[in-house]
PDB file of N, CA and C in Angstrom:
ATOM      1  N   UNK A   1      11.376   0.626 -13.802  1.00  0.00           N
ATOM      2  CA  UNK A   1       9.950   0.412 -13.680  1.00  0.00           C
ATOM      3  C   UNK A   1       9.430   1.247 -12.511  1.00  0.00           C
ATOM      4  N   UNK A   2       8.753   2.260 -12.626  1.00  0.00           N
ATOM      5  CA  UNK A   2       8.048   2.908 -11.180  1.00  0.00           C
ATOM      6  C   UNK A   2       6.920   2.298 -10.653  1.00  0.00           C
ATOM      7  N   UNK A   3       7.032   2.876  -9.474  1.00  0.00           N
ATOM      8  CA  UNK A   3       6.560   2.336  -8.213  1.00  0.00           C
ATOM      9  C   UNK A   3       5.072   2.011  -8.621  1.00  0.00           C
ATOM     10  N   UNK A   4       4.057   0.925  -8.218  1.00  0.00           N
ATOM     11  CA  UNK A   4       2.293   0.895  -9.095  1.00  0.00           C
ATOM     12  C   UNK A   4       1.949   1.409  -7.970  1.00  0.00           C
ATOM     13  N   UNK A   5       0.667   1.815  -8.505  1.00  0.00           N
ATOM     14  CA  UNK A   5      -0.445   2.692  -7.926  1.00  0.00           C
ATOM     15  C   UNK A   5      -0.782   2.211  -6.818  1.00  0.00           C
ATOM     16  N   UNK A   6      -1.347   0.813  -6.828  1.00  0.00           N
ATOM     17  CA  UNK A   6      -1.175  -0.286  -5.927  1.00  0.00           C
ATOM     18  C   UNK A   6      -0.580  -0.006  -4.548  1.00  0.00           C
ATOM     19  N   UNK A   7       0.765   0.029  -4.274  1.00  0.00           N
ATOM     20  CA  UNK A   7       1.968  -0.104  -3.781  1.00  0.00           C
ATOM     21  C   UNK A   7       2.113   1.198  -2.735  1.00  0.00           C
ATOM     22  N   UNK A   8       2.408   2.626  -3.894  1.00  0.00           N
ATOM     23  CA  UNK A   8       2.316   3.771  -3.583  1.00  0.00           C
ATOM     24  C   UNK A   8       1.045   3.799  -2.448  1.00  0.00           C
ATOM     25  N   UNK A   9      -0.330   3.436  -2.507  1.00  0.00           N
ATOM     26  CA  UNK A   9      -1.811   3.653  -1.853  1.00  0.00           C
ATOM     27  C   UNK A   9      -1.234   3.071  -0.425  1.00  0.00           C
ATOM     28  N   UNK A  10      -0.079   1.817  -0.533  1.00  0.00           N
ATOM     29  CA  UNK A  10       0.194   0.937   0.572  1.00  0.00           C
ATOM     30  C   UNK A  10       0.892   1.497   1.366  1.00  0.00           C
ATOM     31  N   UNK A  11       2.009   1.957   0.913  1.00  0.00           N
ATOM     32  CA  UNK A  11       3.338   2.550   1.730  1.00  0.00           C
ATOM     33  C   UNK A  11       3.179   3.471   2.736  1.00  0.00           C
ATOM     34  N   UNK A  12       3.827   3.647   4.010  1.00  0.00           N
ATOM     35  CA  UNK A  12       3.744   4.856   4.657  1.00  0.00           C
ATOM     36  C   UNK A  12       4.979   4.738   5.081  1.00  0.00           C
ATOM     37  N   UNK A  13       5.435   5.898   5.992  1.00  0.00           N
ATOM     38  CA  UNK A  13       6.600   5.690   6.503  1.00  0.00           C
ATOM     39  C   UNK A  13       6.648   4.506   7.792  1.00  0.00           C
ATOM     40  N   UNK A  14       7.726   3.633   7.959  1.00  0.00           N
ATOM     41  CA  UNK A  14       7.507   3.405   8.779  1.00  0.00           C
ATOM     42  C   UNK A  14       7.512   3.387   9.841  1.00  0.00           C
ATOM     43  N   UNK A  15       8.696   4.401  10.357  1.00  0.00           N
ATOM     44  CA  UNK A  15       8.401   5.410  11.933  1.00  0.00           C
ATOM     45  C   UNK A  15       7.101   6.100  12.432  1.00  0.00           C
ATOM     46  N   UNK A  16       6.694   6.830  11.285  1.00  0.00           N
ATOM     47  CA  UNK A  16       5.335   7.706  12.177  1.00  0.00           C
ATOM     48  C   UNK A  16       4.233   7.200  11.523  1.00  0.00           C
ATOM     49  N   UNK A  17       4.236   6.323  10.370  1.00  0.00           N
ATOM     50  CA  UNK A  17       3.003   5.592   9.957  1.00  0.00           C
ATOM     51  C   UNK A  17       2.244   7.283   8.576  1.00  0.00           C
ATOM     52  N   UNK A  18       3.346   7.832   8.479  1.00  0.00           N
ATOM     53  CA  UNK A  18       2.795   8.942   7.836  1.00  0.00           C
ATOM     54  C   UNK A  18       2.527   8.637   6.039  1.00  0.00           C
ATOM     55  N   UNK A  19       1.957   9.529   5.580  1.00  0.00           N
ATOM     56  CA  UNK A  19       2.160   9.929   4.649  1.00  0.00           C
ATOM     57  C   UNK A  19       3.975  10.251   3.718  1.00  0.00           C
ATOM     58  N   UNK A  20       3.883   9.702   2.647  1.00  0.00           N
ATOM     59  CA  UNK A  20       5.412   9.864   1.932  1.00  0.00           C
ATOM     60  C   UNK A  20       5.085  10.618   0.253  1.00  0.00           C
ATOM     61  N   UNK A  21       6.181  11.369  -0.183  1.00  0.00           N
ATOM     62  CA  UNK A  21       6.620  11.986  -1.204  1.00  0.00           C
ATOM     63  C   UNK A  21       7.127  10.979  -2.163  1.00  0.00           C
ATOM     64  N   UNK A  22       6.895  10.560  -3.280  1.00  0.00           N
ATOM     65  CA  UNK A  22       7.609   9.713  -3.904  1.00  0.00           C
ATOM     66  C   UNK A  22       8.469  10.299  -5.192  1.00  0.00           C
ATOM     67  N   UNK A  23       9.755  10.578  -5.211  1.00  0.00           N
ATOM     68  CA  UNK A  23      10.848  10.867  -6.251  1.00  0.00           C
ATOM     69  C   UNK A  23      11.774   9.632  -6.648  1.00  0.00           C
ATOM     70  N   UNK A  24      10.851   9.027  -7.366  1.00  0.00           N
ATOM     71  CA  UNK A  24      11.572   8.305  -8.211  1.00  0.00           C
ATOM     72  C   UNK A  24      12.647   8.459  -9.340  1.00  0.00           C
ATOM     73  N   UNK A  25      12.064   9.683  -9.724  1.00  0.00           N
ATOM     74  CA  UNK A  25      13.137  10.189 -10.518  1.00  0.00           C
ATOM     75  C   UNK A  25      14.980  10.397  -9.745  1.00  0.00           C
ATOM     76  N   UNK A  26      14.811  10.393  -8.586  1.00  0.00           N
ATOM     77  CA  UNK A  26      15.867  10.629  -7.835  1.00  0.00           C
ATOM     78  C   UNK A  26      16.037   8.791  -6.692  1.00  0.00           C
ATOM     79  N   UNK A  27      15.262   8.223  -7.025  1.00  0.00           N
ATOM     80  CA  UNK A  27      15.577   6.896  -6.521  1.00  0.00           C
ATOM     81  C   UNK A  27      15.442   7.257  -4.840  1.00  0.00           C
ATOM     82  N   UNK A  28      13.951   7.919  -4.487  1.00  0.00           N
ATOM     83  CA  UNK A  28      14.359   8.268  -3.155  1.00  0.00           C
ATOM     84  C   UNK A  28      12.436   9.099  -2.865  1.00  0.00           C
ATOM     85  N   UNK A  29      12.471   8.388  -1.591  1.00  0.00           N
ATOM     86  CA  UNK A  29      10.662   8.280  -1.319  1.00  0.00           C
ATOM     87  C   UNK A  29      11.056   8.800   0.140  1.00  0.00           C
ATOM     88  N   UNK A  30      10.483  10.569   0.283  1.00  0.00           N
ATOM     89  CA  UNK A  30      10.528  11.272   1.497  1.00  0.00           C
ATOM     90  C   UNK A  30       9.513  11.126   2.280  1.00  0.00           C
ATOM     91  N   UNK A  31       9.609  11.159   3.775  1.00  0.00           N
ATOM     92  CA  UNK A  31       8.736  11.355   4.605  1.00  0.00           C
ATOM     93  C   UNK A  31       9.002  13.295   5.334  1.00  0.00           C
ATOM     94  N   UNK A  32       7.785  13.988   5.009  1.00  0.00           N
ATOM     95  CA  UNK A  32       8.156  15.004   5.244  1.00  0.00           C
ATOM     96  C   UNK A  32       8.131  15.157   7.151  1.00  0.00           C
ATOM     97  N   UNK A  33       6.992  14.535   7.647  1.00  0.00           N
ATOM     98  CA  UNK A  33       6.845  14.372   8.951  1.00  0.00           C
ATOM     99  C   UNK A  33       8.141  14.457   9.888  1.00  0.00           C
ATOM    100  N   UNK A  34       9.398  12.921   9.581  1.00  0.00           N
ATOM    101  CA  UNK A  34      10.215  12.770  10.053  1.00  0.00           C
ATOM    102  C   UNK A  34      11.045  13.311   9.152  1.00  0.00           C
ATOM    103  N   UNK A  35      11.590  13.797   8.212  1.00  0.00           N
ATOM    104  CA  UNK A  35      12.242  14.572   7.683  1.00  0.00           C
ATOM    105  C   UNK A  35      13.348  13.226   7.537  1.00  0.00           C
ATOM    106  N   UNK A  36      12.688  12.219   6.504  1.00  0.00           N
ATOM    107  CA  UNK A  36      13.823  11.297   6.154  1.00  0.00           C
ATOM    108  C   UNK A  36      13.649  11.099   5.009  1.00  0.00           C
ATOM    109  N   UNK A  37      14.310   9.989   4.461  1.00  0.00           N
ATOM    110  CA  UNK A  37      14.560   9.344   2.746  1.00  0.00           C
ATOM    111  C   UNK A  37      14.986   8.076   2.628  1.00  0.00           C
ATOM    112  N   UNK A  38      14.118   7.944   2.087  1.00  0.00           N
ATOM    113  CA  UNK A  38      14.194   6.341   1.918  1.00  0.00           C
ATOM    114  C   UNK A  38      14.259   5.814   0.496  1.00  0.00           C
ATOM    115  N   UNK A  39      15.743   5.049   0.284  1.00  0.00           N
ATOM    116  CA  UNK A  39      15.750   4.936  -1.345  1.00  0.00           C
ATOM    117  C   UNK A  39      14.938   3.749  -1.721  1.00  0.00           C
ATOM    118  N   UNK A  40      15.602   4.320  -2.868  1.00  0.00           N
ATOM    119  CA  UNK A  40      14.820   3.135  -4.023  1.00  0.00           C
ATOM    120  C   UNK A  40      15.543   2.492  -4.965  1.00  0.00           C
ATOM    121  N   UNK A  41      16.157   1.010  -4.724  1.00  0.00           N
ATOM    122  CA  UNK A  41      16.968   0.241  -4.886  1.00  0.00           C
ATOM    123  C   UNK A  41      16.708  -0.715  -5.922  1.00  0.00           C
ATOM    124  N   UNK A  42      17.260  -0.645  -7.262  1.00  0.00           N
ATOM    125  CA  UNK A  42      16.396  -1.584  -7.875  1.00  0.00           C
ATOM    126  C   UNK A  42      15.276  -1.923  -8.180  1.00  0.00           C
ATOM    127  N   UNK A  43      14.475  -0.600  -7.954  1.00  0.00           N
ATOM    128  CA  UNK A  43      13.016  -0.267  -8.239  1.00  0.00           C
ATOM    129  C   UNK A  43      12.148  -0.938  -7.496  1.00  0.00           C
ATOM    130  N   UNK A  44      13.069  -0.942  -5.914  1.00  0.00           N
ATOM    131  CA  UNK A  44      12.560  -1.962  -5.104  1.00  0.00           C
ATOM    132  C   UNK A  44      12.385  -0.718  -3.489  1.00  0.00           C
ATOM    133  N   UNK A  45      11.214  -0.170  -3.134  1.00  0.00           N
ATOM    134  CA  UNK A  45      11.682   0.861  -1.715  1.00  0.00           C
ATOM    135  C   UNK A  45      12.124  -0.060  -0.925  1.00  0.00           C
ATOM    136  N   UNK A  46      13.182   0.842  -0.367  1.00  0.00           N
ATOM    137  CA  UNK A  46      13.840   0.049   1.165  1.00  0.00           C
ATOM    138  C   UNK A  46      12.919   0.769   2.161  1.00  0.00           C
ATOM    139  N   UNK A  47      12.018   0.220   3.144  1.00  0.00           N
ATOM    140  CA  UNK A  47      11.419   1.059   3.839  1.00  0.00           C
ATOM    141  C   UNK A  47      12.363   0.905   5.139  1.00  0.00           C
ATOM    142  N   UNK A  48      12.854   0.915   5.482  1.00  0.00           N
ATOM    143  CA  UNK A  48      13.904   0.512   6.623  1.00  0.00           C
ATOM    144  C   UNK A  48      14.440   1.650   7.450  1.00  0.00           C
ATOM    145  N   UNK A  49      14.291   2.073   8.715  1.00  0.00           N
ATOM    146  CA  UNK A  49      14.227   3.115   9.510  1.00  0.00           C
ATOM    147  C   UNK A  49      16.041   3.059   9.177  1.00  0.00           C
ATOM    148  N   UNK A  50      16.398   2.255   9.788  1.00  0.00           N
ATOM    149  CA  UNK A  50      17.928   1.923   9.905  1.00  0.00           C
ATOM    150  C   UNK A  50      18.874   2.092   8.182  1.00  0.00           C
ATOM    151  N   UNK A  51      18.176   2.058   7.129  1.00  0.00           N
ATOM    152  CA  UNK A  51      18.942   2.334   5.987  1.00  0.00           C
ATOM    153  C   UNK A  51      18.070   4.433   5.805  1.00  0.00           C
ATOM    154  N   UNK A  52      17.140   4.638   6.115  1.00  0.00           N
ATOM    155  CA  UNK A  52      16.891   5.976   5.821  1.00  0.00           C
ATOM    156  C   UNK A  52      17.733   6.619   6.162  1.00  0.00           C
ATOM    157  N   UNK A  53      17.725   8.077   5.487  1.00  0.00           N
ATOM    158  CA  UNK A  53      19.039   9.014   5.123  1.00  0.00           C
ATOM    159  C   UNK A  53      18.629  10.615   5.853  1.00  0.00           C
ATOM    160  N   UNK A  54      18.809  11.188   6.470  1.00  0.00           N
ATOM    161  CA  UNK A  54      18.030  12.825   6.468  1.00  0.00           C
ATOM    162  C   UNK A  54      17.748  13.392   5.661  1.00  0.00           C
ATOM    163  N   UNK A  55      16.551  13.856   5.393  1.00  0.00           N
ATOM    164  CA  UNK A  55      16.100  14.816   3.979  1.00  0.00           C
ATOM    165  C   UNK A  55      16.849  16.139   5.020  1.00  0.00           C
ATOM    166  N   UNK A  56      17.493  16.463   3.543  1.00  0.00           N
ATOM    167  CA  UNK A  56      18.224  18.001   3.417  1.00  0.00           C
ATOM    168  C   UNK A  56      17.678  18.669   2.224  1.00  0.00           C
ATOM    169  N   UNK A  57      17.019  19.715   2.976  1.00  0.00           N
ATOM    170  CA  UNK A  57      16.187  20.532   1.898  1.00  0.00           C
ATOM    171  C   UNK A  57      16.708  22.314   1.978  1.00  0.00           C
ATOM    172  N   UNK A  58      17.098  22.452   0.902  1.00  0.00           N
ATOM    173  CA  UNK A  58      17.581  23.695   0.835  1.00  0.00           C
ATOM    174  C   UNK A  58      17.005  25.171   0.902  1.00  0.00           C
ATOM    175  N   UNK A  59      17.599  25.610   2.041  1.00  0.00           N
ATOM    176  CA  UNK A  59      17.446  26.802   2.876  1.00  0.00           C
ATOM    177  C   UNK A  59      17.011  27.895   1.683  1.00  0.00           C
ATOM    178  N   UNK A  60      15.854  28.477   2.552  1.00  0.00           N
ATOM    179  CA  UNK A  60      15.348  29.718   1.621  1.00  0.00           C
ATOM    180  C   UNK A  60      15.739  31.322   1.844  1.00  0.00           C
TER     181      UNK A  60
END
């Protein structure tokens, strides 16, 4: 089930309060600001500083 419109309008990151990328297709909602990732568990976001992952984005 993806994320509602609702929800998405709500979310920010919650370190810098920013703006987020949402790839659901990949089970995983980026903050480009802090350059993290935050999954998506059961169609449930973990917003959790302490479970986020480093976004690794490939070199051009």
């Amino acid at each position: 089930m993806p994320i509602s419109p609702e929800l998405r309008e709500l979310l920010v990151c919650p370190k810098c309060k920013g703006e987020l990328e949402f790839h659901e297709d990949q089970n995983e909602i980026h903050c480009l600001a802090c350059k993290l990732v935050y999954p998506i568990v059961d169609d449930i976001p973990t917003m959790l500083i302490d479970e986020a992952k480093p976004l690794e984005r490939p070199s051009t």
